[in-house]
C-alpha atoms as a PDB file:
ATOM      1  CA  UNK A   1     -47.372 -40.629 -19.451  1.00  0.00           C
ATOM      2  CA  UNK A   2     -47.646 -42.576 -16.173  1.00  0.00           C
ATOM      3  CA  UNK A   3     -44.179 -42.362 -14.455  1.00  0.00           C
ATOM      4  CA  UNK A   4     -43.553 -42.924 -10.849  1.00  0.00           C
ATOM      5  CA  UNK A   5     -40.612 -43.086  -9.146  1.00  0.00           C
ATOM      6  CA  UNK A   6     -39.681 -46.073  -6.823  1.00  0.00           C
ATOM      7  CA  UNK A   7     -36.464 -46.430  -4.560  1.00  0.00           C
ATOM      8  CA  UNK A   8     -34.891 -49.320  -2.689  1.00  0.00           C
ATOM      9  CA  UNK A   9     -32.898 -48.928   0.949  1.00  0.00           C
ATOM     10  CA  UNK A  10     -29.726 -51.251   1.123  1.00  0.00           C
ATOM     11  CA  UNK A  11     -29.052 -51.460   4.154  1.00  0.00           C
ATOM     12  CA  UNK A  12     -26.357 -53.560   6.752  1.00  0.00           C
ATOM     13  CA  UNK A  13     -28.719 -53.977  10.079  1.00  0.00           C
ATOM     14  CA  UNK A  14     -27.924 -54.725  13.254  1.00  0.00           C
ATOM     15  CA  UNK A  15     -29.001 -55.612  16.462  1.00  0.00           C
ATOM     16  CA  UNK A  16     -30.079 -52.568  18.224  1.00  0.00           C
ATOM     17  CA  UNK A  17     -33.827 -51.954  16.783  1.00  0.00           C
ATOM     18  CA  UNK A  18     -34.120 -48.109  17.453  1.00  0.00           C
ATOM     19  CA  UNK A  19     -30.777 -47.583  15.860  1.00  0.00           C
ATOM     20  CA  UNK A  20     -31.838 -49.425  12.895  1.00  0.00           C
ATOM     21  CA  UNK A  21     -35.397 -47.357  12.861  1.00  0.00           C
ATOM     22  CA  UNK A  22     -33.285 -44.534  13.177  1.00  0.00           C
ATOM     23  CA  UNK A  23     -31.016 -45.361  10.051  1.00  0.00           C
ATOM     24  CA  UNK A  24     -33.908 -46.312   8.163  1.00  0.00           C
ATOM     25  CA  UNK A  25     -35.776 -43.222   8.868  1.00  0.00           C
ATOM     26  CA  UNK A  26     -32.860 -41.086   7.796  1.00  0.00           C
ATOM     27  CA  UNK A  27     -32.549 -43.710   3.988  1.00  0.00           C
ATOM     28  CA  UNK A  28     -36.240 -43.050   3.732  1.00  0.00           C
ATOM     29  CA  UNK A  29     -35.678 -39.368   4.119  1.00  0.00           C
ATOM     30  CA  UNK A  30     -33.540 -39.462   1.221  1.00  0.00           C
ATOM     31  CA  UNK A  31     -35.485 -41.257  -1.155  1.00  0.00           C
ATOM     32  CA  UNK A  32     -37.966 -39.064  -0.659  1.00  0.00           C
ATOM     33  CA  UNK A  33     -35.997 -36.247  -1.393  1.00  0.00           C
ATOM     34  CA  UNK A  34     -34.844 -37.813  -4.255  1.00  0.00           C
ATOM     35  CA  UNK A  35     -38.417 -37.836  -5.748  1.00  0.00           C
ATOM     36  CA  UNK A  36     -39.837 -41.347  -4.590  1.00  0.00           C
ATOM     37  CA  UNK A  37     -43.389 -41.909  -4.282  1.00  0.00           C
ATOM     38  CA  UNK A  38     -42.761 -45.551  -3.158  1.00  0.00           C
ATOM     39  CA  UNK A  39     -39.785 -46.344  -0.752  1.00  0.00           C
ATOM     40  CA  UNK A  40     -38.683 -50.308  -0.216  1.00  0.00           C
ATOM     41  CA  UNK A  41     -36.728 -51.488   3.077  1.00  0.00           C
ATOM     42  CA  UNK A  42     -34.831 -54.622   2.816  1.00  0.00           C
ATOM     43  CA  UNK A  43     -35.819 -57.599   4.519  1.00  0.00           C
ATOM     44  CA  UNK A  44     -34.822 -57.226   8.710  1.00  0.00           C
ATOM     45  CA  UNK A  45     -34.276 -53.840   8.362  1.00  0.00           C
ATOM     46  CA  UNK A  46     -35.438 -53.431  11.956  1.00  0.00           C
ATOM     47  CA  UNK A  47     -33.449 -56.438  13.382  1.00  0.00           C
ATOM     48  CA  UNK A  48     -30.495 -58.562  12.454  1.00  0.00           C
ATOM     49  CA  UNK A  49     -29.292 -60.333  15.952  1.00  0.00           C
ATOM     50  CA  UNK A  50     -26.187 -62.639  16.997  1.00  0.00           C
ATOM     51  CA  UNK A  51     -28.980 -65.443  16.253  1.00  0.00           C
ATOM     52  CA  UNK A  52     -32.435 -66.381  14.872  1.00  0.00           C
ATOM     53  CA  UNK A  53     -33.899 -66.503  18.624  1.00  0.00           C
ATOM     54  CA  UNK A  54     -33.192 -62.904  18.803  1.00  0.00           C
ATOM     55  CA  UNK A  55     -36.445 -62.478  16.908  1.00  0.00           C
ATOM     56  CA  UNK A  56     -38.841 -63.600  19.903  1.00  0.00           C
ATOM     57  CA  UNK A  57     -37.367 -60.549  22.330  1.00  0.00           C
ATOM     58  CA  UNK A  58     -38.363 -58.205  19.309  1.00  0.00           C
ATOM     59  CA  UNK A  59     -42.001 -59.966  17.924  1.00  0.00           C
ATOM     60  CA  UNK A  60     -44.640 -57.709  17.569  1.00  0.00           C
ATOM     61  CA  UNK A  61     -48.289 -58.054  18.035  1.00  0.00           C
ATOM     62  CA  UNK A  62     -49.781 -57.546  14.280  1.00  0.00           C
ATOM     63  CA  UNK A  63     -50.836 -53.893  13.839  1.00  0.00           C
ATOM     64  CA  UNK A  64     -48.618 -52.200  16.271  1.00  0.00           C
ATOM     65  CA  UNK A  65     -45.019 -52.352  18.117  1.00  0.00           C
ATOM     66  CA  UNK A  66     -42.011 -50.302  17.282  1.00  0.00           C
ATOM     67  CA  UNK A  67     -41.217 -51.056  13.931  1.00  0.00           C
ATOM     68  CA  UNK A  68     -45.005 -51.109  12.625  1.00  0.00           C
ATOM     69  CA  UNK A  69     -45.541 -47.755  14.195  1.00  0.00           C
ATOM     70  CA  UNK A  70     -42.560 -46.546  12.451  1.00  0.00           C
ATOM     71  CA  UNK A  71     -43.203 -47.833   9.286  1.00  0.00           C
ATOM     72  CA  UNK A  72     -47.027 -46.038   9.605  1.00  0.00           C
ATOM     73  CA  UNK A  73     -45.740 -42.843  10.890  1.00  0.00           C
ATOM     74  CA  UNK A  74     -42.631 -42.420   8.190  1.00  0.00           C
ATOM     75  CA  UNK A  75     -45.026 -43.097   5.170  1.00  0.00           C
ATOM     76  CA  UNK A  76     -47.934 -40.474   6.994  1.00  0.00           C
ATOM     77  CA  UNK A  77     -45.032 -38.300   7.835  1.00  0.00           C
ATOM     78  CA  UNK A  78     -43.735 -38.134   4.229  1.00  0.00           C
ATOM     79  CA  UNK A  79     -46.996 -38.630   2.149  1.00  0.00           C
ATOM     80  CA  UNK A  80     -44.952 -41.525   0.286  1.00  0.00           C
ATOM     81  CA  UNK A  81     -45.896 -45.318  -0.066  1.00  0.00           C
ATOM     82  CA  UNK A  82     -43.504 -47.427   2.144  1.00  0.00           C
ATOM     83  CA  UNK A  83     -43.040 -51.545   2.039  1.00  0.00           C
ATOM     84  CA  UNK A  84     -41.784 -52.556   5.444  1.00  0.00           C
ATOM     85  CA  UNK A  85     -38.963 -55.354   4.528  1.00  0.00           C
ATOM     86  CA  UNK A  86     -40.046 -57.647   7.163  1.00  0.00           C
ATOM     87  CA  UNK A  87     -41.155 -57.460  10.708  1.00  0.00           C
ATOM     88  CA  UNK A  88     -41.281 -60.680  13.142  1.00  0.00           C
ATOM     89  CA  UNK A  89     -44.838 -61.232  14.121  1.00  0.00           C
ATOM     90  CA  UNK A  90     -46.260 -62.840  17.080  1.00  0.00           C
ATOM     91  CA  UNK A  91     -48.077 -66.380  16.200  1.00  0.00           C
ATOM     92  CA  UNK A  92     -51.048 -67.908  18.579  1.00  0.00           C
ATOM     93  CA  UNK A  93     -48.646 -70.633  19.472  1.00  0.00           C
ATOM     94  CA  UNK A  94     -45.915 -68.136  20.458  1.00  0.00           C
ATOM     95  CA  UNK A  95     -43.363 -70.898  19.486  1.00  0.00           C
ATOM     96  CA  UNK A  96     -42.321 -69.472  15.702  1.00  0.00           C
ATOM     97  CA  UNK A  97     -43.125 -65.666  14.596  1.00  0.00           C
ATOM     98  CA  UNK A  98     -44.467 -64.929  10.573  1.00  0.00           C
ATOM     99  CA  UNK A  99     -41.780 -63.207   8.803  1.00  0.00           C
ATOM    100  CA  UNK A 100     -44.345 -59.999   7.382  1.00  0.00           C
ATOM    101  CA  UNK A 101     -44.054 -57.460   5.044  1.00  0.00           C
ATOM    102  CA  UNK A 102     -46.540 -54.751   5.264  1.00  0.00           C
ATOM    103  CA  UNK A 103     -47.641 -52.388   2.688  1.00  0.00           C
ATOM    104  CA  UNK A 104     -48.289 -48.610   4.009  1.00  0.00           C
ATOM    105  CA  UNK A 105     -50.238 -45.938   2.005  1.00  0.00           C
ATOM    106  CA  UNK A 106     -49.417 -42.484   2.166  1.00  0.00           C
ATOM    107  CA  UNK A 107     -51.285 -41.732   5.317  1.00  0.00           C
ATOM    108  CA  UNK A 108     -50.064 -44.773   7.369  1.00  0.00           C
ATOM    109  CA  UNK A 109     -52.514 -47.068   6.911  1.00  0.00           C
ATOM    110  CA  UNK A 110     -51.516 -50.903   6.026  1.00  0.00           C
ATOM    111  CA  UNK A 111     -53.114 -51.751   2.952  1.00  0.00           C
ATOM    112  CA  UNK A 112     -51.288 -55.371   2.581  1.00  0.00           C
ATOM    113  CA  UNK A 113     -49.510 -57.665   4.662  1.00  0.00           C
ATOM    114  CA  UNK A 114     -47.878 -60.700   3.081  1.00  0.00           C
ATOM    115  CA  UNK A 115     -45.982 -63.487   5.304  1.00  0.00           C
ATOM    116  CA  UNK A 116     -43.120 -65.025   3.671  1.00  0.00           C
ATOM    117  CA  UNK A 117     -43.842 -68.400   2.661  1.00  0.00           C
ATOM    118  CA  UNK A 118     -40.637 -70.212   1.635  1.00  0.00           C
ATOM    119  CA  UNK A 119     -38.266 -70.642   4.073  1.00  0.00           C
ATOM    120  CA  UNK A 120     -34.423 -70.524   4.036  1.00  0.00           C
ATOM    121  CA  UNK A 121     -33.276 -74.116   5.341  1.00  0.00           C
ATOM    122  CA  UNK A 122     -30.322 -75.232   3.930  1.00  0.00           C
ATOM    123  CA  UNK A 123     -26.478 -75.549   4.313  1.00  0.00           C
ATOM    124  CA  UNK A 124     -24.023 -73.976   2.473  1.00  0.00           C
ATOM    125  CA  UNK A 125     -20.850 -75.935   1.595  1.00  0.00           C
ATOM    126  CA  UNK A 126     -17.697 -74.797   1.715  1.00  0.00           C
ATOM    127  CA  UNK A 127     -18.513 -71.786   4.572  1.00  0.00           C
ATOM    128  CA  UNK A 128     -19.546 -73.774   7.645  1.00  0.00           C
ATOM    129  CA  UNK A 129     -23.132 -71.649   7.314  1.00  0.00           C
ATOM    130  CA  UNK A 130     -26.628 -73.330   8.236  1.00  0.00           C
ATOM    131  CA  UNK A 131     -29.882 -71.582   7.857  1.00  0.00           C
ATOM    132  CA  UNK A 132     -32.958 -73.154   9.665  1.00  0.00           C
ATOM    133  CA  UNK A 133     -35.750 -70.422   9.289  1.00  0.00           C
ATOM    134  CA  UNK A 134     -38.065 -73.124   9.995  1.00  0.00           C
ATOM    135  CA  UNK A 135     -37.332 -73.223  13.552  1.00  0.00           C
ATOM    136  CA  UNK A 136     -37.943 -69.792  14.451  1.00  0.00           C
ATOM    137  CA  UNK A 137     -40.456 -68.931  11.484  1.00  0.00           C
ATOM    138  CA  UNK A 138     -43.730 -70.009  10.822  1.00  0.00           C
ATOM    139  CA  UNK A 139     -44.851 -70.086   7.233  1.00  0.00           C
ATOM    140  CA  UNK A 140     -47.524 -67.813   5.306  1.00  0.00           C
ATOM    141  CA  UNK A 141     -49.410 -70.067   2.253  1.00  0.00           C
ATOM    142  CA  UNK A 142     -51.800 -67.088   0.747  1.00  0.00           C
ATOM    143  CA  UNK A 143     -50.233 -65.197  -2.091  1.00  0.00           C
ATOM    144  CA  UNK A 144     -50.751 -60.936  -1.900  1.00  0.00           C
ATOM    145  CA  UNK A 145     -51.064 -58.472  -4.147  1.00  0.00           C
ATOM    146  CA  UNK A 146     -52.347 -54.802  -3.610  1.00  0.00           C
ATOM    147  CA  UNK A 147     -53.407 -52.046  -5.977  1.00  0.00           C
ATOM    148  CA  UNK A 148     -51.492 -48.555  -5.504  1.00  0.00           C
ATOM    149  CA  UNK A 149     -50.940 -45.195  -7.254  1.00  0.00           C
ATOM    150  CA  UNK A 150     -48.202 -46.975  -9.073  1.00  0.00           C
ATOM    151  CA  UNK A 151     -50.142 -49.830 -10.313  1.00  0.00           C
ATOM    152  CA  UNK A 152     -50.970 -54.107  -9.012  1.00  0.00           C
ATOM    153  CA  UNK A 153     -47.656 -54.666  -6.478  1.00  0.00           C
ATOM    154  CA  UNK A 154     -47.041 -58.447  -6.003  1.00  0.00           C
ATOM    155  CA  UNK A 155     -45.240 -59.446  -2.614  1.00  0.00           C
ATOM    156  CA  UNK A 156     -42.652 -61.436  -2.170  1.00  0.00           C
ATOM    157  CA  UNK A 157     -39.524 -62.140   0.383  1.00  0.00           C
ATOM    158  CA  UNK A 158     -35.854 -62.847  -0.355  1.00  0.00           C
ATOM    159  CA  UNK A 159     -36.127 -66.748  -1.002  1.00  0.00           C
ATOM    160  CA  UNK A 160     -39.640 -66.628  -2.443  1.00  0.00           C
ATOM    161  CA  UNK A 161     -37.211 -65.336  -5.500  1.00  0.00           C
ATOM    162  CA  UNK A 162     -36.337 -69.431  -6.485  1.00  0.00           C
ATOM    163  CA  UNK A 163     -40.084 -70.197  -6.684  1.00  0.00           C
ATOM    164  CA  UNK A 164     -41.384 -69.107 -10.201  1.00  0.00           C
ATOM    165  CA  UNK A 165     -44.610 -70.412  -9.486  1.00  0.00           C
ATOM    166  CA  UNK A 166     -45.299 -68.011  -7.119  1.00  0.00           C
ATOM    167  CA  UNK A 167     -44.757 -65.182  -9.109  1.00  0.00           C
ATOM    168  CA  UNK A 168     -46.724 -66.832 -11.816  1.00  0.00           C
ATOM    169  CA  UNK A 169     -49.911 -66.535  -9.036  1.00  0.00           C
ATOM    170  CA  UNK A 170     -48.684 -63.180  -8.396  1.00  0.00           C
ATOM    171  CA  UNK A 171     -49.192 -62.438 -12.147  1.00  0.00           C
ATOM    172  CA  UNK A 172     -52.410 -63.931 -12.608  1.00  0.00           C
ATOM    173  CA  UNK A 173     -53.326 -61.671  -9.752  1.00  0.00           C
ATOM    174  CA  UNK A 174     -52.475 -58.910 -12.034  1.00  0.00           C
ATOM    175  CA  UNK A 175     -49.290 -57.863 -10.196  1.00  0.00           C
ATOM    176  CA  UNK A 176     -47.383 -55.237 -12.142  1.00  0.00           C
ATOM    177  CA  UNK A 177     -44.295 -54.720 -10.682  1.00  0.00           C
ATOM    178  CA  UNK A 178     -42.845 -57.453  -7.675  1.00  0.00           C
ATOM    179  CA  UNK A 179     -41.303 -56.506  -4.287  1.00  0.00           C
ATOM    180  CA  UNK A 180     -38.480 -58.652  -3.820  1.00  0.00           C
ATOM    181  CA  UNK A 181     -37.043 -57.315  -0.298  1.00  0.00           C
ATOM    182  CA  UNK A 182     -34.401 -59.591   0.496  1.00  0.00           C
ATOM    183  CA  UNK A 183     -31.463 -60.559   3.152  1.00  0.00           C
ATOM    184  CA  UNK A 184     -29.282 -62.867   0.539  1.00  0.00           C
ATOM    185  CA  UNK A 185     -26.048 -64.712   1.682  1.00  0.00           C
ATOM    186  CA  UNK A 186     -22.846 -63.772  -0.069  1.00  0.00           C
ATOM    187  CA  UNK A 187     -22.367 -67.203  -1.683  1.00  0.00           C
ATOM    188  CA  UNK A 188     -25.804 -67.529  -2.848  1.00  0.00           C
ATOM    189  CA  UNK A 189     -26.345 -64.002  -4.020  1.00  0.00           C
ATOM    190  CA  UNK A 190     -23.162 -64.177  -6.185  1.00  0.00           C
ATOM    191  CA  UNK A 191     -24.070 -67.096  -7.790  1.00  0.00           C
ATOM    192  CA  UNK A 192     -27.824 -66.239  -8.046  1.00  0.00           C
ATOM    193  CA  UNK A 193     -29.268 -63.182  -7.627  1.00  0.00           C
ATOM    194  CA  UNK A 194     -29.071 -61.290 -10.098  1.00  0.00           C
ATOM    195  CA  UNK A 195     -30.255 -64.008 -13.006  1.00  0.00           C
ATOM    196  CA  UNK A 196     -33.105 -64.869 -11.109  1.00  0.00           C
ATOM    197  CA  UNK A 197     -34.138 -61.212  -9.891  1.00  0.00           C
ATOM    198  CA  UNK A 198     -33.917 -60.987 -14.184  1.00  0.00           C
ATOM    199  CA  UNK A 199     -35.806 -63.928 -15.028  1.00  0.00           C
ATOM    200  CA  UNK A 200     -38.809 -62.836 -12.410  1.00  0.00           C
ATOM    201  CA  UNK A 201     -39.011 -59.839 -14.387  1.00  0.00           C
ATOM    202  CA  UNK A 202     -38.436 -61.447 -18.001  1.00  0.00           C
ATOM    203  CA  UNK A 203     -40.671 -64.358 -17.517  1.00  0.00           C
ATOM    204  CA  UNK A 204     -43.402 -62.353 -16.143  1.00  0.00           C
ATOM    205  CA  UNK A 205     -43.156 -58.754 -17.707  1.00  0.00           C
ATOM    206  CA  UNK A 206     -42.863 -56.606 -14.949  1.00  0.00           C
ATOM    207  CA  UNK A 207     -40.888 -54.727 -12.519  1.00  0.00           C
ATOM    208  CA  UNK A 208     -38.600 -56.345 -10.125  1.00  0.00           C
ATOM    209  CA  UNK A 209     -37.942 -54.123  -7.008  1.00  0.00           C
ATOM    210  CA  UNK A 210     -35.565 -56.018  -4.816  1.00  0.00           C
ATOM    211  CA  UNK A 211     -33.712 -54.322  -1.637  1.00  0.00           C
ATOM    212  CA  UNK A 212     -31.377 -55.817   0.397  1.00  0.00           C
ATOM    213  CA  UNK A 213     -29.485 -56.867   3.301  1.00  0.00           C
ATOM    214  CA  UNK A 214     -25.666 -55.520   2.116  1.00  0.00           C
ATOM    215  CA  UNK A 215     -22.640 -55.601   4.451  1.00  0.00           C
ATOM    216  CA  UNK A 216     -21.345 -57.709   7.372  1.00  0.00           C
ATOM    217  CA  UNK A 217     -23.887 -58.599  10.654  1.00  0.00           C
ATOM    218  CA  UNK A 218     -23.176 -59.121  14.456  1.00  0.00           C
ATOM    219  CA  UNK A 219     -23.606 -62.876  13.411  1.00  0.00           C
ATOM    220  CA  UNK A 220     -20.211 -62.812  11.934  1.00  0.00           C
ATOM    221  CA  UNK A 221     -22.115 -63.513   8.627  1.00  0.00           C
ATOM    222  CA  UNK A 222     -22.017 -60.946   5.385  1.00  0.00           C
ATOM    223  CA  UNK A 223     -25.174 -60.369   3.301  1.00  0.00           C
ATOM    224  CA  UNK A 224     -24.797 -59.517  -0.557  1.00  0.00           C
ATOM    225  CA  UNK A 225     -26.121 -56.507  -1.202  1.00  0.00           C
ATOM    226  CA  UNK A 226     -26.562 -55.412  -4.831  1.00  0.00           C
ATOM    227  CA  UNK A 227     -29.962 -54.213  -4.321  1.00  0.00           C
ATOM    228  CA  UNK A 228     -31.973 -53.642  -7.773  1.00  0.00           C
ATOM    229  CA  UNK A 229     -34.753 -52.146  -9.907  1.00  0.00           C
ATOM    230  CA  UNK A 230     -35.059 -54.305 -13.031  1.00  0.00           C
ATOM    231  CA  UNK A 231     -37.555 -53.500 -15.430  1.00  0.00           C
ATOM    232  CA  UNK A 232     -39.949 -55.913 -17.787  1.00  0.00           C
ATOM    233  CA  UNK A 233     -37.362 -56.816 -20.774  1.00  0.00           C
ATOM    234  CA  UNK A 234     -34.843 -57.633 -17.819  1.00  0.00           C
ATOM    235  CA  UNK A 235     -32.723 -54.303 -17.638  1.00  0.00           C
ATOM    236  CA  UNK A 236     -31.346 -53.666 -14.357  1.00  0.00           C
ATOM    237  CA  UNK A 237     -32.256 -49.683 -14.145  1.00  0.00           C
ATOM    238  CA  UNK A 238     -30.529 -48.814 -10.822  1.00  0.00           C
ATOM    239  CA  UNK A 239     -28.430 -51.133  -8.676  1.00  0.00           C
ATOM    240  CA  UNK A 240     -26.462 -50.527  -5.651  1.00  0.00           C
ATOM    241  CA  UNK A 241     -23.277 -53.190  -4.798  1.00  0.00           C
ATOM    242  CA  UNK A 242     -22.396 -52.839  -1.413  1.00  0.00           C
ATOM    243  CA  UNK A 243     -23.205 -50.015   2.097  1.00  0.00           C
ATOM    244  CA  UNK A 244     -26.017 -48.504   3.066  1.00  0.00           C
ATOM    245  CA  UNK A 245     -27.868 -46.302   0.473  1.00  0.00           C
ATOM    246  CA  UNK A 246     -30.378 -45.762  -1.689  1.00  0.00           C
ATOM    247  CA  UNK A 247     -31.451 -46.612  -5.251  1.00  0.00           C
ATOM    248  CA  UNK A 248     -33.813 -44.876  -7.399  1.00  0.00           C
ATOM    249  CA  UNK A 249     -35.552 -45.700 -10.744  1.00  0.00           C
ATOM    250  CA  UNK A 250     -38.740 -44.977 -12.789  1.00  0.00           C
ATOM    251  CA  UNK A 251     -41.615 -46.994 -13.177  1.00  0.00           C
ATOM    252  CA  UNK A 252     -43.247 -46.431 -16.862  1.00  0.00           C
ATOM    253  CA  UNK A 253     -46.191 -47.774 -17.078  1.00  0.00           C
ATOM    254  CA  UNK A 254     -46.107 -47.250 -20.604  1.00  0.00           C
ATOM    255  CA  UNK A 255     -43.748 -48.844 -21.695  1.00  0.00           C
ATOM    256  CA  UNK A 256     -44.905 -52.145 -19.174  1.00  0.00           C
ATOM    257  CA  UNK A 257     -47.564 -51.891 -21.241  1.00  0.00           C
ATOM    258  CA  UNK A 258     -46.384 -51.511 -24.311  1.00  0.00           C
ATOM    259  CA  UNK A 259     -43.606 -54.452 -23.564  1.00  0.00           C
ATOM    260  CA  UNK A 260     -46.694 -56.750 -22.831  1.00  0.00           C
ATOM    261  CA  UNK A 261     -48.914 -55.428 -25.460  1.00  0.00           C
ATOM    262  CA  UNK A 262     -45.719 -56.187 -28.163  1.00  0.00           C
ATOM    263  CA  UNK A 263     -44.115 -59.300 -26.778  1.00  0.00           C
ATOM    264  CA  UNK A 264     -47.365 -61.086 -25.323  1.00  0.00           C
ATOM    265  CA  UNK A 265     -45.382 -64.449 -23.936  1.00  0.00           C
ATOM    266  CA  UNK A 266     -47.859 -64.656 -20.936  1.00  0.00           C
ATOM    267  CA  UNK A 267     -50.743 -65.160 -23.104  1.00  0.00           C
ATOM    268  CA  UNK A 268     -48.812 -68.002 -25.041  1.00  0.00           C
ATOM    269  CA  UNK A 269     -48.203 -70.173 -21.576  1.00  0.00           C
ATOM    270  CA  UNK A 270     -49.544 -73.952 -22.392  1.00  0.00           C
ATOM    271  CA  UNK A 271     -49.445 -74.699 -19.396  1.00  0.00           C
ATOM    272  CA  UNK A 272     -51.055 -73.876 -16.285  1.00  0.00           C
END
């Protein structure tokens, strides 16, 4: 029986990077202890600043800078798999960053780096709270998927999680379970999160993995939390509601299998 287990960091960032690279270390540390063999940071578990243009001071050059390097040494250091959450990325124009999450193997090497390509502009009613990630954030437009010891991982950031059709591409991709690392509002993730962190999983038979941003930031704004493992029937395995922590669940590649094998809905789409 193939059984791996996975684990997802909550954590509430802020805006001192080695402090966060410090906490993070110390999460990791613990999920690996706890048996992981793939670890999951949140989205801007390096950085969360007073504002969005906080991100320029901290852009790194792709392949190296602090919170690359410590993503590389941490998985080498550990022998585990570790998807970064995101790290702000230096663009040719210098005017936006990409929003990345890399993929490390077990001795440090980035095997996959997917920039988030939906971006969070909107305006939430009722709390006074705009989000322009457009003006700081450049999109990515290539979907990413990467084989591991664990099986086909799909990538995905935070509010990639409303567009089905990307996971849909991620599926016919043959992405097993989906990496969901995430920052989510408190009004939108207590509305949403959870039934559409299900659905992914539901409508395309795999694993959901989805860390997150849980607590209150220097920006006077409070992220949700609730970070989750759900599996491919929708059963949410492992969750954690609010603080910094860890989660832990198994990955059965069995019983994906088997759930696929059984209930074959993706082979029944009509449309493409």
């Amino acid at each position: 029986m193939s059984i791996n287990r996975i684990a997802a960091i909550q954590m509430a960032s802020g805006p001192n990077v080695q402090a966060n690279l410090d906490h993070a270390g110390r999460l990791v540390g613990s999920a690996v202890e706890s048996g992981a063999t793939l670890v999951v940071l949140p989205e801007n578990f390096g950085l969360i600043g007073k504002d969005e243009g906080v991100k320029f001071d901290h852009a790194e050059s792709d392949g190296g800078g602090p919170m690359q390097d410590f993503l590389s040494a941490t998985a080498a250091r550990h022998g585990v798999w570790i998807a970064g959450g995101t790290v702000p990325i230096v663009t040719p124009s210098g005017d936006r960053v990409r929003q990345s999450l890399g993929l490390y193997d077990e001795h440090g090497h980035r095997v996959a780096r997917y920039d988030k390509i939906h971006l969070f502009d909107v305006q939430l009613e009722g709390r006074g709270e705009t989000y322009r990630e457009s003006s700081t954030i450049e999109p990515g437009d290539e979907p990413v998927v990467a084989d591991t010891p664990l099986g086909r991982i799909g990538l995905s950031i935070c509010y990639d999680l409303r567009f089905p059709e990307l996971y849909r591409r991620l599926g016919e991709l043959g992405a097993e379970i989906l990496l969901v690392p995430s920052a989510f509002t408190k009004q939108t993730g207590r509305a949403h999160w959870e039934v559409l962190l299900r659905a992914r999983a539901v409508e395309n038979l795999a694993y959901v993995v989805a860390p997150a941003q849980g607590g209150y930031h220097v920006n006077g704004r409070e992220t949700w939390g609730h970070s989750m493992v759900v599996d491919p029937w929708g059963t949410v395995l492992a969750e954690r509601a609010q603080g910094a922590g860890i989660i832990t669940a198994d990955i059965d590649s069995q019983m994906l299998v088997r759930t696929r094998t059984n209930f074959p809905a993706i082979q029944h789409r009509r449309i493409a």
